[in-house]
C-alpha atoms as a PDB file:
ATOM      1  CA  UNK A   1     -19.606  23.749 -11.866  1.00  0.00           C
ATOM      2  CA  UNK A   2     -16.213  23.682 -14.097  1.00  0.00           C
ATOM      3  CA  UNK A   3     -14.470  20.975 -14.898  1.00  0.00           C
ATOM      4  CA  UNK A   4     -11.648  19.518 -13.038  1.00  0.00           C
ATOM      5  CA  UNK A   5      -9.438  19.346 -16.043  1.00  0.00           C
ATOM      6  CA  UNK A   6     -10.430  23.037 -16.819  1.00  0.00           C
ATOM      7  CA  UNK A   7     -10.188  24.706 -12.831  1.00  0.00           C
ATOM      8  CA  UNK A   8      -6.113  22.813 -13.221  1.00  0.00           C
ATOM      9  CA  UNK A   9      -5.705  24.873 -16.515  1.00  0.00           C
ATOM     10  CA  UNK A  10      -6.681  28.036 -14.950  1.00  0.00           C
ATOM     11  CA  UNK A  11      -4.810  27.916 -11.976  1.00  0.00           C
ATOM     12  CA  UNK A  12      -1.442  27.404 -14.400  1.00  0.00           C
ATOM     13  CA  UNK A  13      -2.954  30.531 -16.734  1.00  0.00           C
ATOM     14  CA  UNK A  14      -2.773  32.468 -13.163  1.00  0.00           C
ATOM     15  CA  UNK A  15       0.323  31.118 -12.537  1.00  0.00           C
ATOM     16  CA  UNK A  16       1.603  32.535 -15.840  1.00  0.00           C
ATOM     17  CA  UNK A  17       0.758  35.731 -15.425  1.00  0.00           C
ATOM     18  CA  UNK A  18       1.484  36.596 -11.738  1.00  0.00           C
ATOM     19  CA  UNK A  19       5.317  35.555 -13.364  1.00  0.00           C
ATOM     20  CA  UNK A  20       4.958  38.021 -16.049  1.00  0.00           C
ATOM     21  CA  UNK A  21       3.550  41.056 -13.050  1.00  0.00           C
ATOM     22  CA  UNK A  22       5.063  39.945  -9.687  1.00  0.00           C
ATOM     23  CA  UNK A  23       8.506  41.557 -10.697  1.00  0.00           C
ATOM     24  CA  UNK A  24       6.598  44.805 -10.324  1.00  0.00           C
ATOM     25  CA  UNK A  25       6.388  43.632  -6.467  1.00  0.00           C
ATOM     26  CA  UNK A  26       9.753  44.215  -4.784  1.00  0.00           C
ATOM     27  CA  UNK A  27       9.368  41.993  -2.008  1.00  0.00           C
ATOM     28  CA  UNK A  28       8.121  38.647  -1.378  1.00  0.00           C
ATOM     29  CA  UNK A  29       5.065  39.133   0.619  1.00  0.00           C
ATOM     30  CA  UNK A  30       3.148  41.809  -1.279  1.00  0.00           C
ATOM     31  CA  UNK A  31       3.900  39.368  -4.342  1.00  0.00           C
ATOM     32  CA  UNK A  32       2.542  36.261  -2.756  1.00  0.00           C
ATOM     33  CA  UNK A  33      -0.788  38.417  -1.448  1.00  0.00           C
ATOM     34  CA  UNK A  34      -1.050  39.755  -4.841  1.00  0.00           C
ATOM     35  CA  UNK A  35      -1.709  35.824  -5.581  1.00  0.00           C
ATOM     36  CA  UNK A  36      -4.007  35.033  -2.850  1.00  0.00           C
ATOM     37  CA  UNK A  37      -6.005  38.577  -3.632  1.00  0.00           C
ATOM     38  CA  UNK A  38      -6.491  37.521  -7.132  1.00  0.00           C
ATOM     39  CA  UNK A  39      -7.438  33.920  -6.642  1.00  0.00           C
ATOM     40  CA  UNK A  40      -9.610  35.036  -3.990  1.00  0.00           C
ATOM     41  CA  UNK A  41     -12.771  36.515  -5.597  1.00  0.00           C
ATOM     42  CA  UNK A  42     -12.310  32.454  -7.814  1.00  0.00           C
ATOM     43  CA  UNK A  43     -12.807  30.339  -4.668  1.00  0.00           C
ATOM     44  CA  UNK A  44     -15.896  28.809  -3.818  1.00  0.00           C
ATOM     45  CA  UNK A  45     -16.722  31.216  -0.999  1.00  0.00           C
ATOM     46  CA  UNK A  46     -20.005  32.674  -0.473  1.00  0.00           C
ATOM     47  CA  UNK A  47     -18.896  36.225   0.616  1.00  0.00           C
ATOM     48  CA  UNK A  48     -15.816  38.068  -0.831  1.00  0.00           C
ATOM     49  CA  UNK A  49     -14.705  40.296   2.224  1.00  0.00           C
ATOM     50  CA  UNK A  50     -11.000  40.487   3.350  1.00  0.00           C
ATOM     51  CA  UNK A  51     -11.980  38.219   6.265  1.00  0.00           C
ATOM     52  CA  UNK A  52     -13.232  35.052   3.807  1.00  0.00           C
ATOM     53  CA  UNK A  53     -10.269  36.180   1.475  1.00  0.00           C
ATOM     54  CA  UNK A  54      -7.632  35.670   4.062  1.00  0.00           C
ATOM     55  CA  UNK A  55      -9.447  32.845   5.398  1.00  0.00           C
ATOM     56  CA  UNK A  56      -9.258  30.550   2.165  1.00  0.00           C
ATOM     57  CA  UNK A  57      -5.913  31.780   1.232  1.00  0.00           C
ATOM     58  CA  UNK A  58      -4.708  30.231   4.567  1.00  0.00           C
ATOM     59  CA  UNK A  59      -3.830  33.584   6.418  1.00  0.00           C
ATOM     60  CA  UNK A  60      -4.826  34.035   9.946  1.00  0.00           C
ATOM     61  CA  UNK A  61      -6.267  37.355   9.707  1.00  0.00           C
ATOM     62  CA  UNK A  62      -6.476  39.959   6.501  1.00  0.00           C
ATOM     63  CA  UNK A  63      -3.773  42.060   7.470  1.00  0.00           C
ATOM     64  CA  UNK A  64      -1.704  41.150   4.987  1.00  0.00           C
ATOM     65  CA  UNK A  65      -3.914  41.471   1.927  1.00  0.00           C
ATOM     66  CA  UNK A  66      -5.250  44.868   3.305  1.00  0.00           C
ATOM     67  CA  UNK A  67      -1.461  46.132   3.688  1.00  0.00           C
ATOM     68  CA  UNK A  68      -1.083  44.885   0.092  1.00  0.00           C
ATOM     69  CA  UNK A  69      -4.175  47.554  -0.932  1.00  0.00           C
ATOM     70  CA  UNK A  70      -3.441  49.902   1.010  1.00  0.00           C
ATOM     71  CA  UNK A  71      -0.149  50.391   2.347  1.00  0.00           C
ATOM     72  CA  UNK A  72       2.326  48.224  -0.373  1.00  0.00           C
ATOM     73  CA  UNK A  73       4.357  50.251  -2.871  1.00  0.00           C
ATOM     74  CA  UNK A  74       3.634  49.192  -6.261  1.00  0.00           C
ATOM     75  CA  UNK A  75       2.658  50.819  -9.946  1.00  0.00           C
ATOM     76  CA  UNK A  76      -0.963  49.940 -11.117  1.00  0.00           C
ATOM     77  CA  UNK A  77      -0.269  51.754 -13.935  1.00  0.00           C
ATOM     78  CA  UNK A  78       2.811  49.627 -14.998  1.00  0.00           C
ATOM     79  CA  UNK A  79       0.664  46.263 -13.520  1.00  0.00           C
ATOM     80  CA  UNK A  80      -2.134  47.365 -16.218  1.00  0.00           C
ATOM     81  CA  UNK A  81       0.048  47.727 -19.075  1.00  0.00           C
ATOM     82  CA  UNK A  82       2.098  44.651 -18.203  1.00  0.00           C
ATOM     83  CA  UNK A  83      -2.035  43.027 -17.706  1.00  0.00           C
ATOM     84  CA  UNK A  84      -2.656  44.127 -21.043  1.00  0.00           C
ATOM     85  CA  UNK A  85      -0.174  42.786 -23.051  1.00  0.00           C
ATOM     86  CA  UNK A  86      -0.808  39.109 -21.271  1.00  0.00           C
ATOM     87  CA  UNK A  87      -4.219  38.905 -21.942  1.00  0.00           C
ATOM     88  CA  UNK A  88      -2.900  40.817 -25.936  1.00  0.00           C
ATOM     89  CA  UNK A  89      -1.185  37.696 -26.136  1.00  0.00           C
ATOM     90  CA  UNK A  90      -2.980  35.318 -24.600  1.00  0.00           C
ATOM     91  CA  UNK A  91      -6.578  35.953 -26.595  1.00  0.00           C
ATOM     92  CA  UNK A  92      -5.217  38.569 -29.257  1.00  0.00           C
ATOM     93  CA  UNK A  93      -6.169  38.490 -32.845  1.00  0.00           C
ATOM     94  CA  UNK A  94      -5.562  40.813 -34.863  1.00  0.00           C
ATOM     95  CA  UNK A  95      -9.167  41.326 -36.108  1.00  0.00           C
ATOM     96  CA  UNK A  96     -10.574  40.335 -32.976  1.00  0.00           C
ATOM     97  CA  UNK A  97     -12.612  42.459 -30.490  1.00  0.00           C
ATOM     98  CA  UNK A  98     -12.736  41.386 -26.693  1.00  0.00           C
ATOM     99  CA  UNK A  99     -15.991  42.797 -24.827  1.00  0.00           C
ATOM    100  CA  UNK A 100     -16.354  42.779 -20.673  1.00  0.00           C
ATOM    101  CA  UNK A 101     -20.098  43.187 -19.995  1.00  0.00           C
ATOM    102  CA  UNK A 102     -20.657  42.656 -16.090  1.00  0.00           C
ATOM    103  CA  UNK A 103     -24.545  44.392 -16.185  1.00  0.00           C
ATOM    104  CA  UNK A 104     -25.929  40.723 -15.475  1.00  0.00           C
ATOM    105  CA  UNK A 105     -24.745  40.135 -12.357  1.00  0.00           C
ATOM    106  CA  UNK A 106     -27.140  39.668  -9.625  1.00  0.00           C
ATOM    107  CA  UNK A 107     -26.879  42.063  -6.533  1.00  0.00           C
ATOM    108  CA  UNK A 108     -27.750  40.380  -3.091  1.00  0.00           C
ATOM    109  CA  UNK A 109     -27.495  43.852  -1.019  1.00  0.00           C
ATOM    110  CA  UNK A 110     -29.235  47.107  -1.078  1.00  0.00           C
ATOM    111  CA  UNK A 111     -26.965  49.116   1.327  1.00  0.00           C
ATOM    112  CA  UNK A 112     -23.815  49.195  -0.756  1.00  0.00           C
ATOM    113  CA  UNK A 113     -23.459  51.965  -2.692  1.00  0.00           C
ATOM    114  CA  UNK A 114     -23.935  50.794  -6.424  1.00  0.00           C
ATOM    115  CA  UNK A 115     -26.137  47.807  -5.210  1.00  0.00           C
ATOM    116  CA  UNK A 116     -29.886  47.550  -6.413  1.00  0.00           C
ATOM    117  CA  UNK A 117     -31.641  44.420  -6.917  1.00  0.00           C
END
């Protein structure tokens, strides 16, 4: 389990950067779902449907975070770039090298497609 002190730190970090990508939201509400979305999969919830989503983000139902997927008008493309150069200047060095390896984590299904044990 992290830290206190560290989980506090994080949460500001997030803060940060949905400042520096929720002007690529033009309203309100698809920027504040944005937030719950991407604090979502960080809770301490077992499961990480919509449902559980909504749930700890204090929503009543999921509509609003499944609008923001599917039905919200908003650039990815322009959200990665403006991703990148956060996390460019958050943990850039220019010698430095930053590797995502996700192969270790454990599967608990083995009726999604992609999921093996």
């Amino acid at each position: 389990m992290i830290a206190e002190r560290a989980a506090e730190q994080w949460d500001l970090e997030l803060d940060d950067l949905f400042v520096a990508i929720g002007h690529r939201f033009g309203r309100v509400e698809p920027r504040r779902c944005m937030r719950d979305y991407v604090r979502g999969p960080l809770a301490p919830v077992a499961r990480k449907n919509s449902w559980q989503l909504a749930e700890q983000a204090g929503h009543s139902t999921p509509d609003g975070l499944q609008h923001l997927l599917a039905g919200a008008k908003w650039e990815p493309d322009d959200i990665r770039d403006d991703l990148q150069g956060y996390v460019a200047d958050k943990l850039g060095d220019d010698s430095g090298v930053l590797i995502i390896d996700n192969t270790g984590f454990i599967k608990k299904g083995t009726t999604s497609a992609g999921v093996q044990r």
